[in-house]
PDB file of N, CA and C in Angstrom:
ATOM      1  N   UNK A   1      22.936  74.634  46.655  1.00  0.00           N
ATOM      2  CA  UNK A   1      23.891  74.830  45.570  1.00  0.00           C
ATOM      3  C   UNK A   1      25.313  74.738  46.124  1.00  0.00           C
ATOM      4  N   UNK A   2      26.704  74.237  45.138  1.00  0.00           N
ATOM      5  CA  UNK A   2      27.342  74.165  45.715  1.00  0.00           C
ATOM      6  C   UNK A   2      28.185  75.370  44.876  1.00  0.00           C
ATOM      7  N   UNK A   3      28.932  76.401  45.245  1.00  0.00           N
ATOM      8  CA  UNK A   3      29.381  77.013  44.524  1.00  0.00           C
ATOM      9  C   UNK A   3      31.235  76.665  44.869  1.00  0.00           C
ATOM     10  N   UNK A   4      31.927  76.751  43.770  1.00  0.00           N
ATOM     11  CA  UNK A   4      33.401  76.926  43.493  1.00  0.00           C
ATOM     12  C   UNK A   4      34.253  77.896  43.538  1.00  0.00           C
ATOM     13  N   UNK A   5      34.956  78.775  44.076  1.00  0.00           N
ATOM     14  CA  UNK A   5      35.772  79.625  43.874  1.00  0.00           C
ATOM     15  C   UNK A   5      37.254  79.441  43.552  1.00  0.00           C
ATOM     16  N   UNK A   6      38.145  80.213  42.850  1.00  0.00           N
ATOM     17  CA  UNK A   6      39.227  80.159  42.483  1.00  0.00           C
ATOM     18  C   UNK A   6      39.963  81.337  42.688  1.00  0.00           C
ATOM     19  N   UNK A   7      40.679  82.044  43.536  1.00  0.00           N
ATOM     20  CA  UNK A   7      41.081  82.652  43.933  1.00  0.00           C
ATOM     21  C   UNK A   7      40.249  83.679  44.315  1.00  0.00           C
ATOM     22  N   UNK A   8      39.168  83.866  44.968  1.00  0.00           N
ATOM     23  CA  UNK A   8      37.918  84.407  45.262  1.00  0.00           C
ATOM     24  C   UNK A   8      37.133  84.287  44.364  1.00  0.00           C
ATOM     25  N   UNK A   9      37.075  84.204  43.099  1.00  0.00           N
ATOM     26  CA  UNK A   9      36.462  84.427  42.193  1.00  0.00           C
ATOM     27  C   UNK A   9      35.645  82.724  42.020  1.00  0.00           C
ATOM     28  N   UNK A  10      34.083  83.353  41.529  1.00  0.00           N
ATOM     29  CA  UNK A  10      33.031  81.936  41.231  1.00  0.00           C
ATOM     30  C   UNK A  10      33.953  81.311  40.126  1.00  0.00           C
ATOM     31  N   UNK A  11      33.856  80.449  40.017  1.00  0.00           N
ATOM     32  CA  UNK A  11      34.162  79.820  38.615  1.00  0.00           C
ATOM     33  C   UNK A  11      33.070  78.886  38.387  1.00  0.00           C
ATOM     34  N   UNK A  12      32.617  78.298  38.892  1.00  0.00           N
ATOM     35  CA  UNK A  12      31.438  76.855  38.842  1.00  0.00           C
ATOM     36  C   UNK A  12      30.371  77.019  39.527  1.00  0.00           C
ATOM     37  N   UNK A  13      29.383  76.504  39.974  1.00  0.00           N
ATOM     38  CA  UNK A  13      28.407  76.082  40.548  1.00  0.00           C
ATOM     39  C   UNK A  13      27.172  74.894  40.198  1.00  0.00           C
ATOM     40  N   UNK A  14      26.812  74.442  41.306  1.00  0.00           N
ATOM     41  CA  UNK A  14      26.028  72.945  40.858  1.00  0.00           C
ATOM     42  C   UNK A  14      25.081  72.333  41.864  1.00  0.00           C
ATOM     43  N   UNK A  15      24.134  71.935  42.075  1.00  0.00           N
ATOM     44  CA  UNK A  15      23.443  71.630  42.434  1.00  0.00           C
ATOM     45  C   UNK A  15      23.818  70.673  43.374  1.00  0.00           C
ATOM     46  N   UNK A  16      23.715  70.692  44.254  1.00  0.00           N
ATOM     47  CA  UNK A  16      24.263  69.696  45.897  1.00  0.00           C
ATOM     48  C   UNK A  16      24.143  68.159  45.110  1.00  0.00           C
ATOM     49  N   UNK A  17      23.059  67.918  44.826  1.00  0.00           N
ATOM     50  CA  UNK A  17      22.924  66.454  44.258  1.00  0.00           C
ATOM     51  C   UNK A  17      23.528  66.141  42.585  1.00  0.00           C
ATOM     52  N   UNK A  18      23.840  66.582  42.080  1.00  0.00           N
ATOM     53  CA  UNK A  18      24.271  66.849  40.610  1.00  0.00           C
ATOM     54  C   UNK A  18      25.373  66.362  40.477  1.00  0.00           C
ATOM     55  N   UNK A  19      25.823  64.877  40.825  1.00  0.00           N
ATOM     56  CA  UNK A  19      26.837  64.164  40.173  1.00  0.00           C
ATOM     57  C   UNK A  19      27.917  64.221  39.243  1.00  0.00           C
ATOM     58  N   UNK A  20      26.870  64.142  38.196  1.00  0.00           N
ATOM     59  CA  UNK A  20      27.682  64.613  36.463  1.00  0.00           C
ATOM     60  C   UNK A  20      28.021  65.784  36.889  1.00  0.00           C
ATOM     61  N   UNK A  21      27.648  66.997  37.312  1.00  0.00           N
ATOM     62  CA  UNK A  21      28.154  68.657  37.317  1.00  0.00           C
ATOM     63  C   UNK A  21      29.442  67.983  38.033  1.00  0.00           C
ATOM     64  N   UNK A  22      29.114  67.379  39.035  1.00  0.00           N
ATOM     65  CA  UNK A  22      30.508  67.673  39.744  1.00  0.00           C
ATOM     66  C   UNK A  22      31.845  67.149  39.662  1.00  0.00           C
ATOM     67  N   UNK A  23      31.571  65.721  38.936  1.00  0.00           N
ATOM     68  CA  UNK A  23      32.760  64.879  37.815  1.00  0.00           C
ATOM     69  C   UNK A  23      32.683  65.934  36.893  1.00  0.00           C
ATOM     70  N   UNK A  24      32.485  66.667  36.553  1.00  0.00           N
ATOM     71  CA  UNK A  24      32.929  67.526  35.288  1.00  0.00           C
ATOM     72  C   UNK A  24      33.358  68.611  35.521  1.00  0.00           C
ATOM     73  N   UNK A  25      33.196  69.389  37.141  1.00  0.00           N
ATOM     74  CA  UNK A  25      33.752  70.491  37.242  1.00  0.00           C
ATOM     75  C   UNK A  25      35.309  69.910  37.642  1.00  0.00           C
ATOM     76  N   UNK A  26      35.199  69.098  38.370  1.00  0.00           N
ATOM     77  CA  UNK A  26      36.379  68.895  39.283  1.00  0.00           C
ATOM     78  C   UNK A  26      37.371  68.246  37.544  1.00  0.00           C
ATOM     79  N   UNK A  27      37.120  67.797  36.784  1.00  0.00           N
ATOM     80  CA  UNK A  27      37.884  67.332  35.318  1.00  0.00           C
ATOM     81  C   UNK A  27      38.406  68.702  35.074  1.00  0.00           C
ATOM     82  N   UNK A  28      37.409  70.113  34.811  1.00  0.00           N
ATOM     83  CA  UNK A  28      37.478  70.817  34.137  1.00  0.00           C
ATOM     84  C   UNK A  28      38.707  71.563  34.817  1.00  0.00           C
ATOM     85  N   UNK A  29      38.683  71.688  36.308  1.00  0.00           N
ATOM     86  CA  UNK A  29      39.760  72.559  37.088  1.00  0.00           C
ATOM     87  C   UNK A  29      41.032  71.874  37.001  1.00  0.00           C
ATOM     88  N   UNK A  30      41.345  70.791  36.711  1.00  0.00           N
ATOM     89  CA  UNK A  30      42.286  69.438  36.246  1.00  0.00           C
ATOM     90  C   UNK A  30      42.941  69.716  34.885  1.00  0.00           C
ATOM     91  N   UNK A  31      41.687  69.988  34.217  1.00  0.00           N
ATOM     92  CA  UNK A  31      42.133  70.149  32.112  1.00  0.00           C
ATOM     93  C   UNK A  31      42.732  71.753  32.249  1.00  0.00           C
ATOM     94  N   UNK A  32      42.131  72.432  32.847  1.00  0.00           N
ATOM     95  CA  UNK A  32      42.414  73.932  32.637  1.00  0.00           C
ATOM     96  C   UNK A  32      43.580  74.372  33.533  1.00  0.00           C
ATOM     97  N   UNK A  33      43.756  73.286  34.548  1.00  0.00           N
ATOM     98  CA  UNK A  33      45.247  73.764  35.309  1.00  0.00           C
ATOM     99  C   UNK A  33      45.132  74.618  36.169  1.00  0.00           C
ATOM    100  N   UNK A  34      44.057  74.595  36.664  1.00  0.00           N
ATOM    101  CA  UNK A  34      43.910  75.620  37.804  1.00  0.00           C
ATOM    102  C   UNK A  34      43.822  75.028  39.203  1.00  0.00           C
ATOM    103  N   UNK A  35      44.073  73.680  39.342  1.00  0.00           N
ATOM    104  CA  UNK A  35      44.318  72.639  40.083  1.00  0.00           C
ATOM    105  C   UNK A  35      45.100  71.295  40.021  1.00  0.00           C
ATOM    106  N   UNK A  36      45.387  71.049  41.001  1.00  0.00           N
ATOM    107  CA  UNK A  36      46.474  69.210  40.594  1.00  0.00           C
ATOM    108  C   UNK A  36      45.304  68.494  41.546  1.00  0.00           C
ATOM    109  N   UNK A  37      45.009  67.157  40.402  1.00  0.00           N
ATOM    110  CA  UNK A  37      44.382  65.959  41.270  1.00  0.00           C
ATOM    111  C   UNK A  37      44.725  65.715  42.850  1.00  0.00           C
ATOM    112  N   UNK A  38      46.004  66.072  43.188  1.00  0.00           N
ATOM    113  CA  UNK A  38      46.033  65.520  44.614  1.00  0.00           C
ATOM    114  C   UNK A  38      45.290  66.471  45.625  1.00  0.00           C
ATOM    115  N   UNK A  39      45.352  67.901  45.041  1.00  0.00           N
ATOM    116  CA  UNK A  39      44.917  68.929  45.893  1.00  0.00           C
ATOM    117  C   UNK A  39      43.426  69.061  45.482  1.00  0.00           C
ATOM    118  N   UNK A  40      43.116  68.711  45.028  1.00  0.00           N
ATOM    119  CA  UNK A  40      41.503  68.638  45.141  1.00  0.00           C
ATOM    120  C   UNK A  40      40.942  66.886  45.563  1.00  0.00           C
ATOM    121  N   UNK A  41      41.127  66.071  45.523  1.00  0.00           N
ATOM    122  CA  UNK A  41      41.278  65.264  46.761  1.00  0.00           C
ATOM    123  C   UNK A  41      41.768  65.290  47.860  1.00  0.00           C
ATOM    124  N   UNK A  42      42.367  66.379  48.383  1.00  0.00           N
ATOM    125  CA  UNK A  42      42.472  66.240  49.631  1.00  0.00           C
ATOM    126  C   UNK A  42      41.635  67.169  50.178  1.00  0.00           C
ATOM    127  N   UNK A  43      41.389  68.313  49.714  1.00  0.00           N
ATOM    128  CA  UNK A  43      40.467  69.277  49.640  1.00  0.00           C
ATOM    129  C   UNK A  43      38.752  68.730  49.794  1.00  0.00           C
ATOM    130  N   UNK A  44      38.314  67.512  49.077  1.00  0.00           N
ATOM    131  CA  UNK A  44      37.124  67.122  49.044  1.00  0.00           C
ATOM    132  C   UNK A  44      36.856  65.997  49.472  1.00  0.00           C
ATOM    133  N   UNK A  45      38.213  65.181  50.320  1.00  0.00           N
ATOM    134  CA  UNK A  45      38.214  63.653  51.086  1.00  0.00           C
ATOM    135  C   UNK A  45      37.308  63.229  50.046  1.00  0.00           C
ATOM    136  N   UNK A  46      38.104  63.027  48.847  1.00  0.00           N
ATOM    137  CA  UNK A  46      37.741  61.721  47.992  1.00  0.00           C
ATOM    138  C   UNK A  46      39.106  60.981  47.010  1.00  0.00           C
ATOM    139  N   UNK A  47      39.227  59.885  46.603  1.00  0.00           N
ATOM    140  CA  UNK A  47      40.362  59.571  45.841  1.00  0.00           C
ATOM    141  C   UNK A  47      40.866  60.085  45.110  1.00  0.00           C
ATOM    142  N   UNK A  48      42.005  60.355  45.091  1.00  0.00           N
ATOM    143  CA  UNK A  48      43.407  61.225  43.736  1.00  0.00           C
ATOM    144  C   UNK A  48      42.783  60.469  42.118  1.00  0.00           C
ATOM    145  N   UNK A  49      42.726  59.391  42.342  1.00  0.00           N
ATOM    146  CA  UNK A  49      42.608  58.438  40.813  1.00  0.00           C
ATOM    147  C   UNK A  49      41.113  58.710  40.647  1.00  0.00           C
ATOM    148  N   UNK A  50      40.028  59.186  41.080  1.00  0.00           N
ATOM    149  CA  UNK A  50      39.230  59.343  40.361  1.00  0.00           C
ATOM    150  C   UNK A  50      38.883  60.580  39.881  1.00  0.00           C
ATOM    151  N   UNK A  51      39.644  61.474  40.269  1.00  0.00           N
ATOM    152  CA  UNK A  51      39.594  62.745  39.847  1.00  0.00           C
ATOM    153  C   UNK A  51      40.527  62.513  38.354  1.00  0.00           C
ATOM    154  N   UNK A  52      41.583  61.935  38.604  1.00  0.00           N
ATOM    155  CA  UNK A  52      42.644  61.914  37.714  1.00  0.00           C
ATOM    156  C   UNK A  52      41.283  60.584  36.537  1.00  0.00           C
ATOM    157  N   UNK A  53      40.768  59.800  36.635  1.00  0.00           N
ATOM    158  CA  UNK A  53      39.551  59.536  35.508  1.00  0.00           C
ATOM    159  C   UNK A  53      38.680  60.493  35.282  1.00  0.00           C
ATOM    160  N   UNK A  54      38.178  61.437  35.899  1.00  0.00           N
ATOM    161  CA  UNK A  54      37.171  62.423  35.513  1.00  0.00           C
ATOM    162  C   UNK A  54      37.951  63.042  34.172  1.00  0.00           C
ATOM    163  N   UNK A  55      39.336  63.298  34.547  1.00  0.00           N
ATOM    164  CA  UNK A  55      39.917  64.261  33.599  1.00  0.00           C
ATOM    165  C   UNK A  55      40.558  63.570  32.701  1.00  0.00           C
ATOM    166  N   UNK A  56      40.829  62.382  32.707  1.00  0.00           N
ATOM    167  CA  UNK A  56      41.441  61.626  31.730  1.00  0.00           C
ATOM    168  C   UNK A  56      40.108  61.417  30.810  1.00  0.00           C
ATOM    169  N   UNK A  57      38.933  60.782  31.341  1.00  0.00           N
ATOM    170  CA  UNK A  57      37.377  61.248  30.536  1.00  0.00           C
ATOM    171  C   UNK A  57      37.109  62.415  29.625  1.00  0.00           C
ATOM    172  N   UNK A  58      37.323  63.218  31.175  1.00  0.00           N
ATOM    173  CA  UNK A  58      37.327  64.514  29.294  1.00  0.00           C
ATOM    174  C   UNK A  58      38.358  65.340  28.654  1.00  0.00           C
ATOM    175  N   UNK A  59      38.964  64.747  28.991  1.00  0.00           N
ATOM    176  CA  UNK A  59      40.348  64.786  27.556  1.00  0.00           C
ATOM    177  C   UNK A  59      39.684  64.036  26.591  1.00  0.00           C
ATOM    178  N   UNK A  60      39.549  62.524  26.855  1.00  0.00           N
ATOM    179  CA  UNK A  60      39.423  61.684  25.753  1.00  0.00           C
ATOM    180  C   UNK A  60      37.820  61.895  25.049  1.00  0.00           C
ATOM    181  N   UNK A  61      36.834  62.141  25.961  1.00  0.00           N
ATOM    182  CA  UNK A  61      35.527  61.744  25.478  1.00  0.00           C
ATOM    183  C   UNK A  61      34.803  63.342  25.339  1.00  0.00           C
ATOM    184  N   UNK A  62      35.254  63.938  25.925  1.00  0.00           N
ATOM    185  CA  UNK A  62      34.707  65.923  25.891  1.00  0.00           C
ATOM    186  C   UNK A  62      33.631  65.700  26.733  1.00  0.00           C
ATOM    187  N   UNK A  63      33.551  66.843  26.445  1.00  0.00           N
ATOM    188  CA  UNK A  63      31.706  67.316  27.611  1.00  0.00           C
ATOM    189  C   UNK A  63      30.825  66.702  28.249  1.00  0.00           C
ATOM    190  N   UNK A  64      30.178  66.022  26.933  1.00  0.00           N
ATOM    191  CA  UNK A  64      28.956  65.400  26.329  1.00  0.00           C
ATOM    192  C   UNK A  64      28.945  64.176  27.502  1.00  0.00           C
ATOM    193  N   UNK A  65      30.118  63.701  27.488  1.00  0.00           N
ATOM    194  CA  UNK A  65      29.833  62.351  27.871  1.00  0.00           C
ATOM    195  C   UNK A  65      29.858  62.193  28.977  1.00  0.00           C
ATOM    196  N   UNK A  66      30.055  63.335  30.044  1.00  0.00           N
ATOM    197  CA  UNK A  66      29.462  63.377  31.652  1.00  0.00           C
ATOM    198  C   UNK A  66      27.989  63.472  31.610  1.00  0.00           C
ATOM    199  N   UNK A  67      26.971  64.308  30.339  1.00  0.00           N
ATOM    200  CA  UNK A  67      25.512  64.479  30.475  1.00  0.00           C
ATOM    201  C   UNK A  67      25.016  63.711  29.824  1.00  0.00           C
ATOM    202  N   UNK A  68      25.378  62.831  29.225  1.00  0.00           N
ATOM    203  CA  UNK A  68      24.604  62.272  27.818  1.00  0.00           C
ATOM    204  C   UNK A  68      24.712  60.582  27.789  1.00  0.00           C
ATOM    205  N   UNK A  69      25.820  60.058  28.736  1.00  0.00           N
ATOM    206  CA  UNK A  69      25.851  58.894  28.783  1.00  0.00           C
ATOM    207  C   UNK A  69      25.059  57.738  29.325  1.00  0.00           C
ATOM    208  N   UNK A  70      24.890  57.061  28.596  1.00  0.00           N
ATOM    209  CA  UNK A  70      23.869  55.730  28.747  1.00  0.00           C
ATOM    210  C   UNK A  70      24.751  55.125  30.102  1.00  0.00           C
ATOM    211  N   UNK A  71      23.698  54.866  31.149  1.00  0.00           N
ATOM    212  CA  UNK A  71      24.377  54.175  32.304  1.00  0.00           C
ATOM    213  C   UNK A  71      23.846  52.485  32.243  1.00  0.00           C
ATOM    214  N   UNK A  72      25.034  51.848  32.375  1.00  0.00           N
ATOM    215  CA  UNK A  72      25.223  50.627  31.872  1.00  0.00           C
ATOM    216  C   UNK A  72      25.397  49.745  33.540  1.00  0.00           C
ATOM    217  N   UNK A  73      25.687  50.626  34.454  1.00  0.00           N
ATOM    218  CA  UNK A  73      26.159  50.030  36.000  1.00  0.00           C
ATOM    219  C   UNK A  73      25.013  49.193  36.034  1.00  0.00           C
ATOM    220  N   UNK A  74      24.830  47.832  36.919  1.00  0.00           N
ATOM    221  CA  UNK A  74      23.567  47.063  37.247  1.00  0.00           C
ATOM    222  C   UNK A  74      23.154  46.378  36.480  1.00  0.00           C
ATOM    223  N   UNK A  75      23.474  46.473  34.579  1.00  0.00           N
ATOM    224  CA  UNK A  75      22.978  45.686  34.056  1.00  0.00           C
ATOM    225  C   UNK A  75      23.994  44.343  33.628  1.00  0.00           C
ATOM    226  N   UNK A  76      22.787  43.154  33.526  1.00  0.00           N
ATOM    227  CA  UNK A  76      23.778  41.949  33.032  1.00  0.00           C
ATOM    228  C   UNK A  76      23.980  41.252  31.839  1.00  0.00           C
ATOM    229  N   UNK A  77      25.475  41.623  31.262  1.00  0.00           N
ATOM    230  CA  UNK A  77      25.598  41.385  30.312  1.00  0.00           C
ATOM    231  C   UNK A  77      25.161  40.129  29.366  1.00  0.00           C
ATOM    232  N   UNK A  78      25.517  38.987  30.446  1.00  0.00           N
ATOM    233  CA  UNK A  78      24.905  38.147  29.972  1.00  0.00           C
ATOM    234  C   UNK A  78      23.622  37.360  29.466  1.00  0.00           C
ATOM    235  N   UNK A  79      22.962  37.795  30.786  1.00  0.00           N
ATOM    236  CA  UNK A  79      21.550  37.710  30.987  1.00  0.00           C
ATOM    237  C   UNK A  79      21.025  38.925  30.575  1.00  0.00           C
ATOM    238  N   UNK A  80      20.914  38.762  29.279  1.00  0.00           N
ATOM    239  CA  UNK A  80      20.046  39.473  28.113  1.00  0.00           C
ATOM    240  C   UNK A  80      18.611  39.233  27.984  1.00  0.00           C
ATOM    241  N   UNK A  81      17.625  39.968  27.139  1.00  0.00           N
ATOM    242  CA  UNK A  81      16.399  39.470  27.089  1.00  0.00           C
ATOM    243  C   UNK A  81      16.278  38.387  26.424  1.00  0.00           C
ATOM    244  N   UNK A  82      16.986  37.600  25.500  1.00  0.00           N
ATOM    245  CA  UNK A  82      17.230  36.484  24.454  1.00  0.00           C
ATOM    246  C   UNK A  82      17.114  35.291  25.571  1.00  0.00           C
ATOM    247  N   UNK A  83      18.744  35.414  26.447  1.00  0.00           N
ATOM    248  CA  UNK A  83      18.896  34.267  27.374  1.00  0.00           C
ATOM    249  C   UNK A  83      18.110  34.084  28.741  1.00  0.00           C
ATOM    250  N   UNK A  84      17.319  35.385  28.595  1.00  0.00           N
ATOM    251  CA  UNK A  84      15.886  35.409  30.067  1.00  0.00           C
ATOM    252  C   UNK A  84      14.990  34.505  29.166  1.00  0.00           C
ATOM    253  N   UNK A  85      14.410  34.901  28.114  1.00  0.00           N
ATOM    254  CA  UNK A  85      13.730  34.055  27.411  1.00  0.00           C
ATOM    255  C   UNK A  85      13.713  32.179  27.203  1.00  0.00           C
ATOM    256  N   UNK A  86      15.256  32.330  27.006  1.00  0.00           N
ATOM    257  CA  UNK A  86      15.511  30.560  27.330  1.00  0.00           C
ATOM    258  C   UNK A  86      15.849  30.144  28.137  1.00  0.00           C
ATOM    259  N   UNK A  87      16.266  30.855  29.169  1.00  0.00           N
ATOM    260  CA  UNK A  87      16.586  30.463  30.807  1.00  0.00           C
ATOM    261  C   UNK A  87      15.026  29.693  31.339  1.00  0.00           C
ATOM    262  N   UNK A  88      14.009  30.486  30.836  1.00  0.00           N
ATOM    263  CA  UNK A  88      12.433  30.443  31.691  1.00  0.00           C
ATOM    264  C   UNK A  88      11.965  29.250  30.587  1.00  0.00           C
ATOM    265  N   UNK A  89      12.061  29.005  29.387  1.00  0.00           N
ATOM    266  CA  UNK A  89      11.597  27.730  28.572  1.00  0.00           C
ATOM    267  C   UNK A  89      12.513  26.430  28.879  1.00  0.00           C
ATOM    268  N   UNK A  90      13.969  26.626  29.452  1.00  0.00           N
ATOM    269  CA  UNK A  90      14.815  25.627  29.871  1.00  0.00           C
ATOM    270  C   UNK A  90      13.621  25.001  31.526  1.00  0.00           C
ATOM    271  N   UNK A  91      13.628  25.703  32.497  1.00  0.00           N
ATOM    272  CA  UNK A  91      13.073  25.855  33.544  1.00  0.00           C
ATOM    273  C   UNK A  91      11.759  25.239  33.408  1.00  0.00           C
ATOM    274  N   UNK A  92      10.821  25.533  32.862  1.00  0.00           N
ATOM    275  CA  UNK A  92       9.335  25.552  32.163  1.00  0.00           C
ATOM    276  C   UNK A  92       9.839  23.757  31.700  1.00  0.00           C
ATOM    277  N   UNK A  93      10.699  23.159  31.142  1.00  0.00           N
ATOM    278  CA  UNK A  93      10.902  21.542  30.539  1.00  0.00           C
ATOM    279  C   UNK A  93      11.864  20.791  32.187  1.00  0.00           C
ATOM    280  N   UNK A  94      11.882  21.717  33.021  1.00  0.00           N
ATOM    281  CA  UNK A  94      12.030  21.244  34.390  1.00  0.00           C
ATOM    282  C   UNK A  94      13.246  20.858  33.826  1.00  0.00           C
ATOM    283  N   UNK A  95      14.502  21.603  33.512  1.00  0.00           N
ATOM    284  CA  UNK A  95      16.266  21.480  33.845  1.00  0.00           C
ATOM    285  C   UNK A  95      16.359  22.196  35.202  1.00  0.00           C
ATOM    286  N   UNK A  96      17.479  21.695  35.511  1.00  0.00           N
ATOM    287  CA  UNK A  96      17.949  21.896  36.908  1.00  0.00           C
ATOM    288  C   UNK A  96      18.788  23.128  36.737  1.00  0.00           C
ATOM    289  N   UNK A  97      18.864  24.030  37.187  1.00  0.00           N
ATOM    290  CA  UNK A  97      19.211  25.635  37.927  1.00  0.00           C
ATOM    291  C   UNK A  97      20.651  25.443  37.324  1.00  0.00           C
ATOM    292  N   UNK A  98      21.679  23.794  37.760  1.00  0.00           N
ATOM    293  CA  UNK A  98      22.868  24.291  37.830  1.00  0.00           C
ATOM    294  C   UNK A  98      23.353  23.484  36.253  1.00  0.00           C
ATOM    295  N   UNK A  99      22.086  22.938  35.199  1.00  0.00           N
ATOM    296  CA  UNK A  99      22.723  22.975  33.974  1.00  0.00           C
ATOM    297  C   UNK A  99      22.405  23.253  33.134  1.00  0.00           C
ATOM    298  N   UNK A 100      21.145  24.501  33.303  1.00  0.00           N
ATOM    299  CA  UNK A 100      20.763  25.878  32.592  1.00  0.00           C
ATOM    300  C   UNK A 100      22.056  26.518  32.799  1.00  0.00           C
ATOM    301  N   UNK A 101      22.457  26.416  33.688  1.00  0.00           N
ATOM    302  CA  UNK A 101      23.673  27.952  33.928  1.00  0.00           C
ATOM    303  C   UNK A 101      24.887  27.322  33.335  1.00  0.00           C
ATOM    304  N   UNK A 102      25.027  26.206  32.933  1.00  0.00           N
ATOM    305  CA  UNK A 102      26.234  25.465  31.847  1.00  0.00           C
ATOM    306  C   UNK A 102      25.698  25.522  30.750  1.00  0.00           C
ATOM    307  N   UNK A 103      24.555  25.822  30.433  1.00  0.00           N
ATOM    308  CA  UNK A 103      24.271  25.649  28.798  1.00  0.00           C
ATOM    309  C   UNK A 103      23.980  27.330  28.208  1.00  0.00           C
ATOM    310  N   UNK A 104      23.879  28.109  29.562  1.00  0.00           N
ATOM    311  CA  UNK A 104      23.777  29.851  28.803  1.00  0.00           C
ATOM    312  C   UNK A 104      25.340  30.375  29.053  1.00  0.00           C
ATOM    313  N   UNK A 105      26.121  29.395  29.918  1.00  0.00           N
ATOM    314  CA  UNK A 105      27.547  29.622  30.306  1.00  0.00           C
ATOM    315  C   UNK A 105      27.228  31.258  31.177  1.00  0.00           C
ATOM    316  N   UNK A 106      26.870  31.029  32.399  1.00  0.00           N
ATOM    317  CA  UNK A 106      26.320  31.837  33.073  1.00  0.00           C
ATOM    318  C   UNK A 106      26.404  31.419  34.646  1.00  0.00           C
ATOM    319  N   UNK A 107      26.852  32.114  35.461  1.00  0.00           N
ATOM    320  CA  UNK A 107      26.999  31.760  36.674  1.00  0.00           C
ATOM    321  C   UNK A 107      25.573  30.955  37.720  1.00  0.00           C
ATOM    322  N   UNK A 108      25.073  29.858  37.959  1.00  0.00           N
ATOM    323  CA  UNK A 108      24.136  29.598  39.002  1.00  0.00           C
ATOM    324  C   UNK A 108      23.766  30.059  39.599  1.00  0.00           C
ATOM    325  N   UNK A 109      24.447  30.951  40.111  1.00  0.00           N
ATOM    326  CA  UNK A 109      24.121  32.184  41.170  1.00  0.00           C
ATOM    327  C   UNK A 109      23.262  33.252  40.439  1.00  0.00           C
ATOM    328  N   UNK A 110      23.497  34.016  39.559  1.00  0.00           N
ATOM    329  CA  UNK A 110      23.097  34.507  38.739  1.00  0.00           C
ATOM    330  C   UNK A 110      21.592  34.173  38.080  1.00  0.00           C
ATOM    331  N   UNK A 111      21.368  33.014  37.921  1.00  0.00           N
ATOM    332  CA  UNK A 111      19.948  32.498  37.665  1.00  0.00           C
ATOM    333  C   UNK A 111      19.277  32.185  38.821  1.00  0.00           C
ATOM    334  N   UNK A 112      19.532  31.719  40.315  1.00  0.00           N
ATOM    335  CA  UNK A 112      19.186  31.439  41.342  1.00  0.00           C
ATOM    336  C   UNK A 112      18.470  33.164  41.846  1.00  0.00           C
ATOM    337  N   UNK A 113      19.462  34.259  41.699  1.00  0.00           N
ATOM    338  CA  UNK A 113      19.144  35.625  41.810  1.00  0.00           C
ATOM    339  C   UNK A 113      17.762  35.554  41.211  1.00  0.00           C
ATOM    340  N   UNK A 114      17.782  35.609  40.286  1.00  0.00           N
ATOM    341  CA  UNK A 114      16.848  35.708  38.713  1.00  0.00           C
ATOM    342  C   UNK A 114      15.129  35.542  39.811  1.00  0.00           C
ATOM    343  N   UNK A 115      15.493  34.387  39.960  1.00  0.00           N
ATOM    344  CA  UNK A 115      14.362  32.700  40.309  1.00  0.00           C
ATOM    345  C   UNK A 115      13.953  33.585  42.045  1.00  0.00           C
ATOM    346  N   UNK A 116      15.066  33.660  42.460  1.00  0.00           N
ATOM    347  CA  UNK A 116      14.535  34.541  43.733  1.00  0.00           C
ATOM    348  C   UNK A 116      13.084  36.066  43.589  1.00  0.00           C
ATOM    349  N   UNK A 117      14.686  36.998  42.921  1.00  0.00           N
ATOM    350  CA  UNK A 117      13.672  38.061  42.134  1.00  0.00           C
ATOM    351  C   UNK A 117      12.347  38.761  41.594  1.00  0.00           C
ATOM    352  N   UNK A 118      12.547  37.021  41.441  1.00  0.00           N
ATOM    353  CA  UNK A 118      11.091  36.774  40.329  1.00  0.00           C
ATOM    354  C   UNK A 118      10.797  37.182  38.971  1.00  0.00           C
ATOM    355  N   UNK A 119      12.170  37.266  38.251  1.00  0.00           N
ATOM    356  CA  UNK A 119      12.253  37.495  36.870  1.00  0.00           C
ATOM    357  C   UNK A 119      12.155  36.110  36.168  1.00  0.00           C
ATOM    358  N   UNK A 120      12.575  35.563  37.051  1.00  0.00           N
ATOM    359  CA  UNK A 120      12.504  33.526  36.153  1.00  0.00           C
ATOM    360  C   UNK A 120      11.703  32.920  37.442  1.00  0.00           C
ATOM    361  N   UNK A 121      10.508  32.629  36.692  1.00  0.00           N
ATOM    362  CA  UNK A 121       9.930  31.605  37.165  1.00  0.00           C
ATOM    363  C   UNK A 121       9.859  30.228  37.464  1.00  0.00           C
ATOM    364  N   UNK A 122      10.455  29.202  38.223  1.00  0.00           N
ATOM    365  CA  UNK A 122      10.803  28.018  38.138  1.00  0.00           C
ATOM    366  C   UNK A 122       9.403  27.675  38.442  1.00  0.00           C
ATOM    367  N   UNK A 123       9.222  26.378  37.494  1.00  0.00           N
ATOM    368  CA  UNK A 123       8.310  25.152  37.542  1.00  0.00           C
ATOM    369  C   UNK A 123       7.023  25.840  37.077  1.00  0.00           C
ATOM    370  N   UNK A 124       6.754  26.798  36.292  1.00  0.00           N
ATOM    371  CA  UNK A 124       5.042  27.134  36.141  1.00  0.00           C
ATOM    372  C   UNK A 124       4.121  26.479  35.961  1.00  0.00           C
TER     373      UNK A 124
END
């Protein structure tokens, strides 16, 4: 556990691995003024500006949206289940890698990943 104090006193505590707790405590000591972004980055050798987003987060978005948010990191926007679908029927009529990726307007690289992966099958 990691516990917080504020002038001796607990104020927080969170679980060593607990991410969200800890973008939200370090916002909360930020919103409530019982700290400045620079001094708790220097305090925890991590960046001023992302403390200063934790708390700009929950100003704008509240609580909720450190526990509750859909994580979107890793996925590709483009390459949807629609354009996986016609990427692998383009592939399947034997088009070439680099004018599938001009006709989904999609990077080559990106479908070459795919084809590596083994999410797109070339030539079945």
């Amino acid at each position: 556990m990691v516990y917080y104090l504020h002038n001796g006193s607990p104020v927080f505590c969170h679980h060593r691995d607990d991410l969200n707790n800890f973008r939200y405590i370090l916002a909360q000591l930020v919103v409530n003024g019982l700290c400045k972004c620079h001094e708790i980055g220097k305090a925890l050798a991590i960046s001023d500006r992302n403390v200063q987003r934790y708390a700009k987060t929950l100003r704008e978005k509240g609580s909720d949206w450190f526990f509750n948010r859909v994580e979107h990191r890793g996925e590709c926007y483009k390459l949807n289940a629609a354009s996986m679908e016609k990427a692998q029927r383009l592939l399947d009529a034997y088009w070439p890698v680099a004018q599938i990726a001009r006709e989904l307007n999609v990077s080559e690289g990106a479908l070459r990943y795919h084809i590596t992966k083994g999410t797109l099958k070339k030539n079945r």
